[in-house]
Protein backbone atom coordinates (compact mmCIF):
# COMPACT_ATOMS: atom_id res chain seq x y z
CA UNK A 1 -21.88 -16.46 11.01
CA UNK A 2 -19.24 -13.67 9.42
CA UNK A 3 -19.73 -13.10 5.44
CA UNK A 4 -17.27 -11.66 3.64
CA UNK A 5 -16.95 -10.15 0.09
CA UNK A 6 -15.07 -12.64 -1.92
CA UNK A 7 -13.06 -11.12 -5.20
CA UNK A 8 -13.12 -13.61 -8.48
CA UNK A 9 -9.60 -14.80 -9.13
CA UNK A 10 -10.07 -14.96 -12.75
CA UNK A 11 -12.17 -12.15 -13.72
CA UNK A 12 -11.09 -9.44 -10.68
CA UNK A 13 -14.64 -8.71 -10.30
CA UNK A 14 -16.85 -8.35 -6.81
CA UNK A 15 -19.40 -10.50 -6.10
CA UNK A 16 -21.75 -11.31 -3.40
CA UNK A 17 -20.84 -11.81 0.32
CA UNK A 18 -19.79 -15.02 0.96
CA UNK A 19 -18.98 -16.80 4.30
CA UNK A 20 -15.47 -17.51 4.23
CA UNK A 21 -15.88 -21.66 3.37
CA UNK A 22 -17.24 -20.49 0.25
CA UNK A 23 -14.24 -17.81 -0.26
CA UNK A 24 -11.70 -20.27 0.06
CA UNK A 25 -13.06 -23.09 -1.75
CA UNK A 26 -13.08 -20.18 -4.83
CA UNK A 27 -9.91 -19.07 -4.27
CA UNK A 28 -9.04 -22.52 -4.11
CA UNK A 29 -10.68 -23.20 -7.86
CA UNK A 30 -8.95 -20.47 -9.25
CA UNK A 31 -5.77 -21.08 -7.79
CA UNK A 32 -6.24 -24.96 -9.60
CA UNK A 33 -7.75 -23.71 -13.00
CA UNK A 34 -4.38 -21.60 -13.50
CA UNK A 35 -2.00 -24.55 -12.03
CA UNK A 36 -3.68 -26.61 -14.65
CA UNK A 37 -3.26 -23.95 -17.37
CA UNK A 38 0.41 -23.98 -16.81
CA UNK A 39 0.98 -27.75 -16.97
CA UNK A 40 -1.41 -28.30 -20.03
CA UNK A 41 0.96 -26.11 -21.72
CA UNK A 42 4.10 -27.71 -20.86
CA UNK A 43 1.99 -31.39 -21.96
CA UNK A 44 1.03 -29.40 -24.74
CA UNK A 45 4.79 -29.00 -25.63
CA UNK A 46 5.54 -31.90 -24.89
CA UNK A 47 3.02 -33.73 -26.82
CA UNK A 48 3.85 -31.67 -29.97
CA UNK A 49 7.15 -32.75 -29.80
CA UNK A 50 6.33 -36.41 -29.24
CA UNK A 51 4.29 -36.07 -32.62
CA UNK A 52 7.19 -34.72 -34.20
CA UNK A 53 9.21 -37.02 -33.17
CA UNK A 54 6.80 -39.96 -34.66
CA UNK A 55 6.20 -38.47 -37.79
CA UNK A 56 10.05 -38.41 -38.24
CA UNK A 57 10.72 -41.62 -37.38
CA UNK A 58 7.73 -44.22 -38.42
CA UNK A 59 6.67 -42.14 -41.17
CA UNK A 60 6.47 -43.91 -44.68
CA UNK A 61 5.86 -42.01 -47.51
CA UNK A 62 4.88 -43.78 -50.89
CA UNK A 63 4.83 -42.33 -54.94
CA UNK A 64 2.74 -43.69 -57.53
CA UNK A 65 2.99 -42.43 -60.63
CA UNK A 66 0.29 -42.78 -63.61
CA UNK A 67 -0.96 -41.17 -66.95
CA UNK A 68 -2.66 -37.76 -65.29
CA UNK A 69 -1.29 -37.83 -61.24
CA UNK A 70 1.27 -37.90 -58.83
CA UNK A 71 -0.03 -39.66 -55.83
CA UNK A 72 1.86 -39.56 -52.75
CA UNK A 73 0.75 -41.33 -49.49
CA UNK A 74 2.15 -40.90 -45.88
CA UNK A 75 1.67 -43.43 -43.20
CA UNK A 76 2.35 -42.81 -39.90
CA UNK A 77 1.54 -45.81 -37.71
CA UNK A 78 -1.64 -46.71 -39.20
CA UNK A 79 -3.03 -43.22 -40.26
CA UNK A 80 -2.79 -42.81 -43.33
CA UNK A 81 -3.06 -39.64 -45.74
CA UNK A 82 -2.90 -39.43 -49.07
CA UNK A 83 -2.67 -36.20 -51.81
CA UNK A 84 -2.95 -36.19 -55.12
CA UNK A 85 -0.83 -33.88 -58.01
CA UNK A 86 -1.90 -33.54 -61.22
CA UNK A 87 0.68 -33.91 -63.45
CA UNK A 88 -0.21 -30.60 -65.42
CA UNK A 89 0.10 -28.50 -62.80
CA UNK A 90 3.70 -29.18 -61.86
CA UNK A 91 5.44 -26.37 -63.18
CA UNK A 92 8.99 -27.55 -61.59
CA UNK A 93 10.86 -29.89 -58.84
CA UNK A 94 13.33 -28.14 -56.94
CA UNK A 95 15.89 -29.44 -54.48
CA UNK A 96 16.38 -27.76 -51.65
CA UNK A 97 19.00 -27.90 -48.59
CA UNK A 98 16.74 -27.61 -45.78
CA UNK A 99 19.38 -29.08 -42.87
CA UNK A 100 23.30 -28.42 -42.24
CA UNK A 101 23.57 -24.97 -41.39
CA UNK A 102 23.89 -22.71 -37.95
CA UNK A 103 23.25 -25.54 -35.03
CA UNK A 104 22.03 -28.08 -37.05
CA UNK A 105 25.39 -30.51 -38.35
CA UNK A 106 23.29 -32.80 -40.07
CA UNK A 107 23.00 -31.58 -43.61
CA UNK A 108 20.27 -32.53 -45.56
CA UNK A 109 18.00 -31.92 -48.39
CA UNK A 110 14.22 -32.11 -49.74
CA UNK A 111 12.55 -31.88 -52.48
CA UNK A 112 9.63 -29.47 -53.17
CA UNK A 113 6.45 -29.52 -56.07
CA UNK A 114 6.49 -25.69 -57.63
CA UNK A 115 2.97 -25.13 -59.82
CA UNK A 116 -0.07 -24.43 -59.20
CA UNK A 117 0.09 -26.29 -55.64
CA UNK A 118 3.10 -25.93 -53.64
CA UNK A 119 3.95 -29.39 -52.06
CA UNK A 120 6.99 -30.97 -50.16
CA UNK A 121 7.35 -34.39 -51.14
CA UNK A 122 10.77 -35.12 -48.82
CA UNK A 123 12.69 -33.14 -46.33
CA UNK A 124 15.49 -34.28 -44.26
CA UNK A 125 16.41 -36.61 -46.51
CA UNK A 126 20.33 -37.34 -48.13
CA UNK A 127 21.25 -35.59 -50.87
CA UNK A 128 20.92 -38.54 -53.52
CA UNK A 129 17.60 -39.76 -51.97
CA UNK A 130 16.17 -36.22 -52.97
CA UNK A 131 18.44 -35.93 -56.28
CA UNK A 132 17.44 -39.27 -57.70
CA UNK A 133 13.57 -38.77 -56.66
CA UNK A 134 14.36 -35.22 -58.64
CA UNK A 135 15.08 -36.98 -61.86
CA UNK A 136 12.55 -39.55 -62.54
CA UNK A 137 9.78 -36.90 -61.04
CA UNK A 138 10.97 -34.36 -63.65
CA UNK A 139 11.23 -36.81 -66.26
CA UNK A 140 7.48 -38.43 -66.03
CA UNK A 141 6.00 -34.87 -65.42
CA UNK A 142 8.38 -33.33 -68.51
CA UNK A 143 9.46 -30.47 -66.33
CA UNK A 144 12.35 -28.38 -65.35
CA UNK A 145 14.50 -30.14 -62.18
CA UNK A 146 16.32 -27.49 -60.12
CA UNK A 147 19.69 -29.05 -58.19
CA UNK A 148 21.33 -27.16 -55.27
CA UNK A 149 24.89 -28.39 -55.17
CA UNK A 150 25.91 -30.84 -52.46
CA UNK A 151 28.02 -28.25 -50.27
């Protein structure tokens, strides 16, 4: 029977004499483990992307206003999230173009919670979706309402 030294794929270390069944079958592991590596990260792309893609499109996002809180709940094909805002610590609204520019010919705005917790409420939304959702926000919370012009 011949025994030979076998050297570890992974870590480059020696280790014990192995008859050559053995060798291969590790060489053959190792070989597999990194194949796999390399296609979990392209699923892993892939999959990110897919989640992006379903946030963007079934995604509904509800605001309730009260006395003290903003509450604003996402649903995204049954999960659902929800965060609360107190209405004293919104120090501003502010509109923001967050599309339209470079590559990207869809222009298209959002609107962000300044204070003492930064928020987006919208992105990637029409101008007047974000602009009207501006208004009665700043007007319930009795803040300042910062508009970027439409261009």
């Amino acid at each position: 029977m011949t025994r030979t030294i076998c050297v570890d794929a992974l870590t480059g270390g020696v280790q014990k004499r192995l008859n050559p069944v053995t060798a291969k079958r590790r060489i053959f592991c190792a070989y597999v483990l990194t194949v796999g590596q390399v296609v979990m990260v392209f699923w892993g792309t892939d999959l990110v992307v897919a989640v992006l893609f379903t946030y963007l499109l079934f995604c509904r996002k509800s605001f309730r206003l009260d006395q003290e809180n903003l509450v604003m709940k996402s649903d995204v094909l049954g999960f659902k999230r929800c965060k609360t805002i107190p209405k004293n610590s919104i120090q501003r609204l502010v509109q923001v173009k967050d599309g339209g520019e470079g590559k990207d010919s869809f222009p298209s705005w959002g609107l962000k919670v300044e204070g003492i917790n930064k928020a987006t409420l919208i992105f990637r939304q029409p101008y007047e979706k974000s602009h009207w959702l501006g208004q009665i926000l700043s007007k319930w919370a009795g803040v300042e309402f910062v508009k970027v012009s439409k261009e």
